[in-house]
Protein backbone atom coordinates (compact mmCIF):
# COMPACT_ATOMS: atom_id res chain seq x y z
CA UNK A 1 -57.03 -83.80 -65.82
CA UNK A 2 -56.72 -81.00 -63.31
CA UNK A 3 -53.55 -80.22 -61.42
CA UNK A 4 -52.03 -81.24 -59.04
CA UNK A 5 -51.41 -77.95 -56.21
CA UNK A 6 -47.88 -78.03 -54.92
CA UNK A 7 -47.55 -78.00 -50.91
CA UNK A 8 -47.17 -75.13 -49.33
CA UNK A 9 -43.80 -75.24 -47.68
CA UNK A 10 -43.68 -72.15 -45.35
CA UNK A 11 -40.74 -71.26 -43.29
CA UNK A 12 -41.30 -70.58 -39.53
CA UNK A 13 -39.60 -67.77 -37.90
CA UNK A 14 -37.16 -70.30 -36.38
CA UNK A 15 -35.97 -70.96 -40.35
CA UNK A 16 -35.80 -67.54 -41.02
CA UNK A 17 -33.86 -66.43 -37.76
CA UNK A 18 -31.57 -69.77 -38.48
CA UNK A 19 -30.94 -68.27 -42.15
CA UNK A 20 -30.32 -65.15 -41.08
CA UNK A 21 -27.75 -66.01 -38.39
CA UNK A 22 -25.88 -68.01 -40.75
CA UNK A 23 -25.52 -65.00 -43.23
CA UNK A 24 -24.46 -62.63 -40.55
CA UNK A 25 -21.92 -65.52 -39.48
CA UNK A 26 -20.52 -65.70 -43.57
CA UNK A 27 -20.39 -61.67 -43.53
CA UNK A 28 -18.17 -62.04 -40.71
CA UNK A 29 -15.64 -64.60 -41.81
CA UNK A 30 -17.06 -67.56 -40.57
CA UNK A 31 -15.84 -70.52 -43.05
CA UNK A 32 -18.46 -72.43 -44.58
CA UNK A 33 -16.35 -75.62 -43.35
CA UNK A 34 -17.08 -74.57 -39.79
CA UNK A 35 -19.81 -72.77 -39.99
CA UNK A 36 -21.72 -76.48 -41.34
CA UNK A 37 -20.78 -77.93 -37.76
CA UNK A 38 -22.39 -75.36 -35.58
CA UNK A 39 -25.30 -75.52 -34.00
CA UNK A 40 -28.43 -73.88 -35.10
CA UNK A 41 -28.41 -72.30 -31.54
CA UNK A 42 -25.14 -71.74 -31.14
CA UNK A 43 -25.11 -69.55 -35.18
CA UNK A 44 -28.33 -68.05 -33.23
CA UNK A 45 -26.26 -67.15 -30.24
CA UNK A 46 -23.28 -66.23 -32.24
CA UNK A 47 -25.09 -63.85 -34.58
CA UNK A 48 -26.97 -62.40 -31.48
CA UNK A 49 -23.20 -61.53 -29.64
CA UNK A 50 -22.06 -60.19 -33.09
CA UNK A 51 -24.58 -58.01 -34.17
CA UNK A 52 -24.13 -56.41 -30.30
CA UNK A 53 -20.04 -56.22 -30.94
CA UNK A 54 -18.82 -52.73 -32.77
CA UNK A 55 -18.27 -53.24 -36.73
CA UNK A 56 -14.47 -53.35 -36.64
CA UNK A 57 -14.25 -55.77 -34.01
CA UNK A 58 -17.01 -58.08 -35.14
CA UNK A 59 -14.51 -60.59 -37.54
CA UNK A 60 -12.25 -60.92 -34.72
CA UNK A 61 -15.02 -61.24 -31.86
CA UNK A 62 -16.52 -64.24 -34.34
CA UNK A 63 -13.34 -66.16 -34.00
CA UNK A 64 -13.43 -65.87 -30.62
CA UNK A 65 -16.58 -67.16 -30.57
CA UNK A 66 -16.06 -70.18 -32.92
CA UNK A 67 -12.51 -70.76 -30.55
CA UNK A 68 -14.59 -70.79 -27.43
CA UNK A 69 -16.89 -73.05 -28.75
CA UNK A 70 -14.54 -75.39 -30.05
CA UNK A 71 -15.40 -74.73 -33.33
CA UNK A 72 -11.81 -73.51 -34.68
CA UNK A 73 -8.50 -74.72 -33.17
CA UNK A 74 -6.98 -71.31 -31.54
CA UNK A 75 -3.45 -71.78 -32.96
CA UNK A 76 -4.88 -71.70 -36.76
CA UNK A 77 -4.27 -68.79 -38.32
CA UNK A 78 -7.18 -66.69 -39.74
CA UNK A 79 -7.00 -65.70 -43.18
CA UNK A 80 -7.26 -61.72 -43.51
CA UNK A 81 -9.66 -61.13 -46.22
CA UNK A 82 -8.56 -57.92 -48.98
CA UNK A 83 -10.87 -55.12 -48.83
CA UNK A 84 -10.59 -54.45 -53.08
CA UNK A 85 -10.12 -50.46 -54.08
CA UNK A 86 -13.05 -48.19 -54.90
CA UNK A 87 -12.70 -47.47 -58.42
């Protein structure tokens, strides 16, 4: 009995930007909590403003981001991640 071929499940560039914009968003600080009630075009836009903001401003740009949007209440206190020491 021959085989059955598996569907080809290919991911459109839409996916792949989606994907992408999420990991940027993680990198950053963005909890996953949040981060599951954003937008796809709103992680899009996010990730887009980020990857334009300098490196050591980009965690702290993000929360503005996820503040303006409504995302994160503004009085919640981020937590500040620690950097571990090169061995």
């Amino acid at each position: 009995m021959p085989a059955h071929p598996k569907p080809k499940i290919e991911a459109t560039s839409t996916d792949l930007v989606a994907i992408d914009a999420k990991r940027i968003l993680l990198r950053y600080g963005a909890p996953i909590a949040v981060l599951d009630k954003v937008s796809v075009a709103h992680r899009i836009e996010f990730a887009r403003e980020i990857a334009k903001t300098v490196l050591p401003q980009r965690e702290e740009r993000l929360r503005e981001l996820l503040v303006e949007g409504g995302y994160v209440d503004a009085s919640a206190n981020p937590k500040k991640r620690r950097r571990q020491a090169a061995p």
